[in-house]
N, C-alpha and C. Protein backbone atom coordinates (compact mmCIF):
# COMPACT_ATOMS: atom_id res chain seq x y z
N UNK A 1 112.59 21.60 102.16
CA UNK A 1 113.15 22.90 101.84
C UNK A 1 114.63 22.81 101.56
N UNK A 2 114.98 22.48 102.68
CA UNK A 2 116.47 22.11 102.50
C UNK A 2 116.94 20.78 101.29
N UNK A 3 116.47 19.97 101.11
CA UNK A 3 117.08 19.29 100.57
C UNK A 3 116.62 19.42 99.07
N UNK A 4 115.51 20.34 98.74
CA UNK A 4 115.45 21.16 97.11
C UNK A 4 116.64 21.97 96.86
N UNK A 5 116.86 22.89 97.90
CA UNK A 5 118.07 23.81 97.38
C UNK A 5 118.79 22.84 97.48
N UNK A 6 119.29 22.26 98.25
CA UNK A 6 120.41 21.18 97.64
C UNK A 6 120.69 20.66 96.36
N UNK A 7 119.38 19.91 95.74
CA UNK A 7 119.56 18.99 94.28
C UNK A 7 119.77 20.25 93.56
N UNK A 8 118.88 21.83 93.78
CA UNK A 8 119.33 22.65 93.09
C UNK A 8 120.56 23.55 92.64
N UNK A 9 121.24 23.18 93.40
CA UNK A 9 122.77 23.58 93.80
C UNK A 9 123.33 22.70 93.17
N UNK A 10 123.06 21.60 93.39
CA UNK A 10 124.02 20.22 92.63
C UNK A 10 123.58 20.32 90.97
N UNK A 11 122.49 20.67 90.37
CA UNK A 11 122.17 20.31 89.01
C UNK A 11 123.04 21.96 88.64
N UNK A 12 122.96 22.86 89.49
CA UNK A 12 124.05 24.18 88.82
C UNK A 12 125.07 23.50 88.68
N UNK A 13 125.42 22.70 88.97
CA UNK A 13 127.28 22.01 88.75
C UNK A 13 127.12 21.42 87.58
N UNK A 14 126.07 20.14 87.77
CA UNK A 14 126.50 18.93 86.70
C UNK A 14 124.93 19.08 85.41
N UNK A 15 124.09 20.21 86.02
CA UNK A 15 123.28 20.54 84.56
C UNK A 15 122.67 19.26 84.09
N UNK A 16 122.39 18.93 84.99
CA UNK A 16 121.70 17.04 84.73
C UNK A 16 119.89 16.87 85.33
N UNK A 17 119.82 18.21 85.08
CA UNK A 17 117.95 18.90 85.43
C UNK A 17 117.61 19.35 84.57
N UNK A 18 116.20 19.16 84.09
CA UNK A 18 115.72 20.16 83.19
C UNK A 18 115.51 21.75 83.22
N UNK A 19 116.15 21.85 84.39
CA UNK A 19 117.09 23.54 84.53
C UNK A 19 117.68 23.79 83.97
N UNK A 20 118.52 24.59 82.87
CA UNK A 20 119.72 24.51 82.20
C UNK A 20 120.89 25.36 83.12
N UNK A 21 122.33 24.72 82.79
CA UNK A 21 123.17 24.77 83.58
C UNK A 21 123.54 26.10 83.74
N UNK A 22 123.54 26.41 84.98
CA UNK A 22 124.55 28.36 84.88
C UNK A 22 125.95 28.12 84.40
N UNK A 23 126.83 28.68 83.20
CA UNK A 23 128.12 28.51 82.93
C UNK A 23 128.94 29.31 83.92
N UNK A 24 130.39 28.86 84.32
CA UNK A 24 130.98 29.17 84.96
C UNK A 24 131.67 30.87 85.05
N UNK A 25 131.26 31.78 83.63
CA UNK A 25 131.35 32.95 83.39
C UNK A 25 129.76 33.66 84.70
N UNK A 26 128.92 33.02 84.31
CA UNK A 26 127.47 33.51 85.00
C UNK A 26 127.76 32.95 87.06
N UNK A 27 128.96 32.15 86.90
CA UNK A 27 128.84 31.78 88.40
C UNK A 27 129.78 33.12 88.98
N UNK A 28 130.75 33.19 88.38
CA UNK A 28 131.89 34.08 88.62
C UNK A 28 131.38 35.62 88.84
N UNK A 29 130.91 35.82 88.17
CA UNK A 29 129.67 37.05 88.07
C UNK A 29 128.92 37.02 89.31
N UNK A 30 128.05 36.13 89.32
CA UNK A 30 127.46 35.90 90.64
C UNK A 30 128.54 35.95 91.90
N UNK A 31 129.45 35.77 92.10
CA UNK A 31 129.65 35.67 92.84
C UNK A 31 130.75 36.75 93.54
N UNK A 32 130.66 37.74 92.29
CA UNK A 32 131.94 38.70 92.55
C UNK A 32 131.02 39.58 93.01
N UNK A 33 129.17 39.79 92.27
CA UNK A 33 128.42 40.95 93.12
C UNK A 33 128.09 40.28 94.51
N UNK A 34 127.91 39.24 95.08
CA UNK A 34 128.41 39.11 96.08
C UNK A 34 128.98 39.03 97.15
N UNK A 35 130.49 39.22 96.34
CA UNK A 35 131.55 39.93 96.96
C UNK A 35 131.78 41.65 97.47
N UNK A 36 131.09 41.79 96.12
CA UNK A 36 130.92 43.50 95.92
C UNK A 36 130.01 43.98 96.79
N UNK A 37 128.67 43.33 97.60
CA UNK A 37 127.91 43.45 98.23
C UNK A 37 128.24 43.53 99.90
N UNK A 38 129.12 42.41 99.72
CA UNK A 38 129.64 42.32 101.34
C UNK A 38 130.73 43.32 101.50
N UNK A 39 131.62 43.95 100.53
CA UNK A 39 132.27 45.12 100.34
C UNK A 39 131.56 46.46 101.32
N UNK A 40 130.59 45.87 100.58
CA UNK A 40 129.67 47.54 100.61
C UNK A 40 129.08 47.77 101.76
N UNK A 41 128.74 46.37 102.05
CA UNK A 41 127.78 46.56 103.28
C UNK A 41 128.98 46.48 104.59
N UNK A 42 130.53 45.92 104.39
CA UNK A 42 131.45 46.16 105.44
C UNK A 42 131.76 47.41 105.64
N UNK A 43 131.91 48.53 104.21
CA UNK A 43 132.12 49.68 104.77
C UNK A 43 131.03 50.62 105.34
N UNK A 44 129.85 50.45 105.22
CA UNK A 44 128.73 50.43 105.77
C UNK A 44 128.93 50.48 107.14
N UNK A 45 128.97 49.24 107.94
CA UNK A 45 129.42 48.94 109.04
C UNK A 45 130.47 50.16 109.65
N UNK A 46 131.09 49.81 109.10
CA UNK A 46 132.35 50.90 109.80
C UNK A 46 132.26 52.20 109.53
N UNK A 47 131.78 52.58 108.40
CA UNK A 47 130.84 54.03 108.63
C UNK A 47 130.14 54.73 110.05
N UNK A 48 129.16 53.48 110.23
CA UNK A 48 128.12 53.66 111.25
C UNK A 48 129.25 53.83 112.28
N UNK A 49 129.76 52.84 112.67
CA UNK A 49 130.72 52.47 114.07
C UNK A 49 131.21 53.94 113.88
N UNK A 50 131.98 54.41 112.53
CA UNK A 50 132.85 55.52 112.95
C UNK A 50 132.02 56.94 113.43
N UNK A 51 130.52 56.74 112.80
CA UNK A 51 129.78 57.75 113.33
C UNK A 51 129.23 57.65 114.86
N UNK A 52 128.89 56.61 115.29
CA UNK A 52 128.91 56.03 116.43
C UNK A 52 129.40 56.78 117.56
N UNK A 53 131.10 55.97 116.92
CA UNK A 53 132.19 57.08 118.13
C UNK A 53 132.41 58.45 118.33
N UNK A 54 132.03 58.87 116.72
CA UNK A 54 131.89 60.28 116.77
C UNK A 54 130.59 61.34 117.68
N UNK A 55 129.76 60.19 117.57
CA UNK A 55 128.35 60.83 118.48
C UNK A 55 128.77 60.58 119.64
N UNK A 56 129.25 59.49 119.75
CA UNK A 56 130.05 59.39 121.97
C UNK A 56 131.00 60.81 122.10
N UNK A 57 131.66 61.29 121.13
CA UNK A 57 132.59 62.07 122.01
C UNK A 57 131.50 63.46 121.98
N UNK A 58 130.93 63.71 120.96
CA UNK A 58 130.33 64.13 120.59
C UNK A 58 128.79 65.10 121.91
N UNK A 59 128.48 64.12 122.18
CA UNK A 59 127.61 63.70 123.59
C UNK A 59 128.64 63.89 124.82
N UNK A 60 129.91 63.50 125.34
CA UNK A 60 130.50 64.03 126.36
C UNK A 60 130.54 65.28 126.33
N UNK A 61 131.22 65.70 124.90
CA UNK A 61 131.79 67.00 125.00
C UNK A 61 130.56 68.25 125.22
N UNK A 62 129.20 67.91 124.78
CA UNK A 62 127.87 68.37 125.28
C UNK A 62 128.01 68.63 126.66
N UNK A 63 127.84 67.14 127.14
CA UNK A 63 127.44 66.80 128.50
C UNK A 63 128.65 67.89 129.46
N UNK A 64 129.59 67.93 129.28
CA UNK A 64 130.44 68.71 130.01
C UNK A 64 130.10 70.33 129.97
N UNK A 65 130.56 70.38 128.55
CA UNK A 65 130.00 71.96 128.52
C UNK A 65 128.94 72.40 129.11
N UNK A 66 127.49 71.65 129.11
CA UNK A 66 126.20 71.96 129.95
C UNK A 66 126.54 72.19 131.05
N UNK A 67 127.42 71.04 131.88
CA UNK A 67 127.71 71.29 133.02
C UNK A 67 128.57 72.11 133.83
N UNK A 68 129.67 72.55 132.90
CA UNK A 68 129.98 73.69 133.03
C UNK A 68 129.52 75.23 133.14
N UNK A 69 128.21 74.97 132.15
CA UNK A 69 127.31 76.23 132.09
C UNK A 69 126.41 76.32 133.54
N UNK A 70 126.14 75.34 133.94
CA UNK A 70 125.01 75.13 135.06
C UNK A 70 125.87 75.40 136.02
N UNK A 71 127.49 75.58 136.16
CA UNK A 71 128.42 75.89 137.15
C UNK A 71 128.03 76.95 137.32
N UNK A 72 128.80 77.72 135.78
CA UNK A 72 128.55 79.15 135.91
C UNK A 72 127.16 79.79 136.17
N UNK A 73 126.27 79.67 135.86
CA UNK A 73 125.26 79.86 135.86
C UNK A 73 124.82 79.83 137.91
N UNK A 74 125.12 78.77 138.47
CA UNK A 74 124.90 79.07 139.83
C UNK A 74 125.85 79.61 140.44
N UNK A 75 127.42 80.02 139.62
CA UNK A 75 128.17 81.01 140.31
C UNK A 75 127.59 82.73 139.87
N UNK A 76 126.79 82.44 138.53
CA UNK A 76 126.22 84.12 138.33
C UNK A 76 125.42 84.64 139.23
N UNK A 77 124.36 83.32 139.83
CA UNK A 77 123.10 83.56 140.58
C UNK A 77 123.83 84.43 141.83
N UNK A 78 125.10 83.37 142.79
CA UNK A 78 125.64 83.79 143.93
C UNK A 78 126.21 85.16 143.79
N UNK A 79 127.04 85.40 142.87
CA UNK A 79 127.87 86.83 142.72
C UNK A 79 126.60 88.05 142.78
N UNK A 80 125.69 87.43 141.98
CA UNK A 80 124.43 88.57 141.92
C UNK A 80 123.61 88.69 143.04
N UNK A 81 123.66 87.79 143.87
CA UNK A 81 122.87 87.96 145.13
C UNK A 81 124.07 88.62 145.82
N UNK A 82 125.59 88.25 145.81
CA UNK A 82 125.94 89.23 146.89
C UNK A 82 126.22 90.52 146.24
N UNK A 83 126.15 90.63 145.20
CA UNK A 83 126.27 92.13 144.49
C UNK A 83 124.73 92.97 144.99
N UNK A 84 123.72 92.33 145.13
CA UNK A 84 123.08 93.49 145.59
C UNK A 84 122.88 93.51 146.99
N UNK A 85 123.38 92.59 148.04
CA UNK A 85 123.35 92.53 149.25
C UNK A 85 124.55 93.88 149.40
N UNK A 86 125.34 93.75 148.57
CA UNK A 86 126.43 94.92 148.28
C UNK A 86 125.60 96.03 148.47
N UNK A 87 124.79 96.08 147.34
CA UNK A 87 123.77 97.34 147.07
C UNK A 87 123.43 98.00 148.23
N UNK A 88 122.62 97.14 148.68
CA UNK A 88 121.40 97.51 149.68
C UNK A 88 122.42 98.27 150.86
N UNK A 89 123.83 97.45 150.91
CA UNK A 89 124.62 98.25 151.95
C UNK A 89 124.82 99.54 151.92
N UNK A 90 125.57 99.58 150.79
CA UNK A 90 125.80 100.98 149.90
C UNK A 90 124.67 101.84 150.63
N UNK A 91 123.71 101.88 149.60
CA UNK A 91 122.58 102.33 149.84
C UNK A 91 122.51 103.00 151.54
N UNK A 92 121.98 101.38 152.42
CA UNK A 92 122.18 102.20 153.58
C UNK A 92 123.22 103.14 154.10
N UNK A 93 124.33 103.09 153.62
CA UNK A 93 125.37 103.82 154.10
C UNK A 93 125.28 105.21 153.47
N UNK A 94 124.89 104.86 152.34
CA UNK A 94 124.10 106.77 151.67
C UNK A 94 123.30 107.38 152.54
N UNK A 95 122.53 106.68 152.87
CA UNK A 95 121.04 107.57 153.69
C UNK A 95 121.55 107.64 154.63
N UNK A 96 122.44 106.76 155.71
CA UNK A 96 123.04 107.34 157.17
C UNK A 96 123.68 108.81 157.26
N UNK A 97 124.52 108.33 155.57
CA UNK A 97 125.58 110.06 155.51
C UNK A 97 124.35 111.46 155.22
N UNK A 98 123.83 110.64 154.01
CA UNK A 98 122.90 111.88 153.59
C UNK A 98 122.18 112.61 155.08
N UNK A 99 121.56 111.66 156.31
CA UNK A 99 121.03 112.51 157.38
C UNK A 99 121.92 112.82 157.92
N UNK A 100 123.17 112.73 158.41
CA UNK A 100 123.82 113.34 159.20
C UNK A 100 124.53 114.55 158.06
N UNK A 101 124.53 114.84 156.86
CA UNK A 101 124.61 116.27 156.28
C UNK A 101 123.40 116.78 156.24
N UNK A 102 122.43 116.37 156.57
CA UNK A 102 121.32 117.37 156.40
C UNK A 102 121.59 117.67 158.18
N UNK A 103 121.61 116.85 158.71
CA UNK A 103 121.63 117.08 160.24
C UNK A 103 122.70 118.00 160.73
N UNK A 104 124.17 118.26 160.42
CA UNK A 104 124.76 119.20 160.11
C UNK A 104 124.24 120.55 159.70
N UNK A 105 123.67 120.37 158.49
CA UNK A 105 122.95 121.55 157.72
C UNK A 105 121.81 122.44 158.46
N UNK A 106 121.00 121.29 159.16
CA UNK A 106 120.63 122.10 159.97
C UNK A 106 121.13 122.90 161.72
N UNK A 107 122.11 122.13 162.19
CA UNK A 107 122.69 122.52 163.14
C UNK A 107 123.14 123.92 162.37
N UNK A 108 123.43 124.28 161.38
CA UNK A 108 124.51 125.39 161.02
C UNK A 108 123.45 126.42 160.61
N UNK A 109 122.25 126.05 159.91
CA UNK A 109 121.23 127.18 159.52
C UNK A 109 120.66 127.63 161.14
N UNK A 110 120.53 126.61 161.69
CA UNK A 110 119.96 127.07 163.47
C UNK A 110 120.90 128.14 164.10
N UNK A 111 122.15 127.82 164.08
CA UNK A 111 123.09 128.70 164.75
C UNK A 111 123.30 129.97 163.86
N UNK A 112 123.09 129.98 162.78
CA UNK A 112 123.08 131.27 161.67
C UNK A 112 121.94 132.04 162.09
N UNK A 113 121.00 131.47 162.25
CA UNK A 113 119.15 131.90 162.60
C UNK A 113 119.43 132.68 163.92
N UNK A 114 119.89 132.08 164.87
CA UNK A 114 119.92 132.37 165.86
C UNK A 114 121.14 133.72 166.25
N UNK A 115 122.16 133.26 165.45
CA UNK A 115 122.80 134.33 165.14
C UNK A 115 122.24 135.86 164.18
N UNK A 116 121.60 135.49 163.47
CA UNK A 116 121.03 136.79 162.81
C UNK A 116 119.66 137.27 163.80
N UNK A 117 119.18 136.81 164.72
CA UNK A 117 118.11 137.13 165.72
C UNK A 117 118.82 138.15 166.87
């Protein structure tokens, strides 16, 4: 294997095969898309890489924000549990007042009653 491409490499120089010789216009050519190839495929490379880094910050800056949300999110849960533990206080403290004005209300209709008797 190896040592065919070899003689074949050597008869491109000295054209001393019944191959006919590549002229040095057809090597130059060859060898500039070559060049032009590894061009292409370097900025290629560094494309990717630059998208790469761009998906790393990309992915932190995710990763944080989520976790920031999952902060807030278990500081909404807490505020809302003590907001209606709030409630329920409230609440009881309505119905204590509300009976003691009805309880009033009736102390005062009793003594009116009793007064108009």
């Amino acid at each position: 294997g190896n040592q065919k491409s070899l003689k074949y490499v050597n008869h491109l120089f000295r054209g001393d095969s019944d191959k006919p010789a590549i002229d040095s216009a057809e090597l130059q050519r060859r060898e500039q898309a070559i060049i032009d190839q590894e061009r292409k495929l370097q900025k290629k490379l560094e494309d990717v890489g630059r998208e790469a880094a761009a998906n790393r910050v990309e992915k932190r800056r995710l990763s944080t924000l989520a976790k920031s949300l999952e902060g807030r999110e278990r500081q909404l849960a807490i505020d809302r549990r003590d907001f209606e533990e709030w409630c329920e206080g409230q609440r009881a403290d309505v119905a204590v007042w509300r009976e003691n004005q009805e309880e009033k209300i009736r102390k005062k209709l009793g003594s009116v009653e009793r007064k108009a008797k």
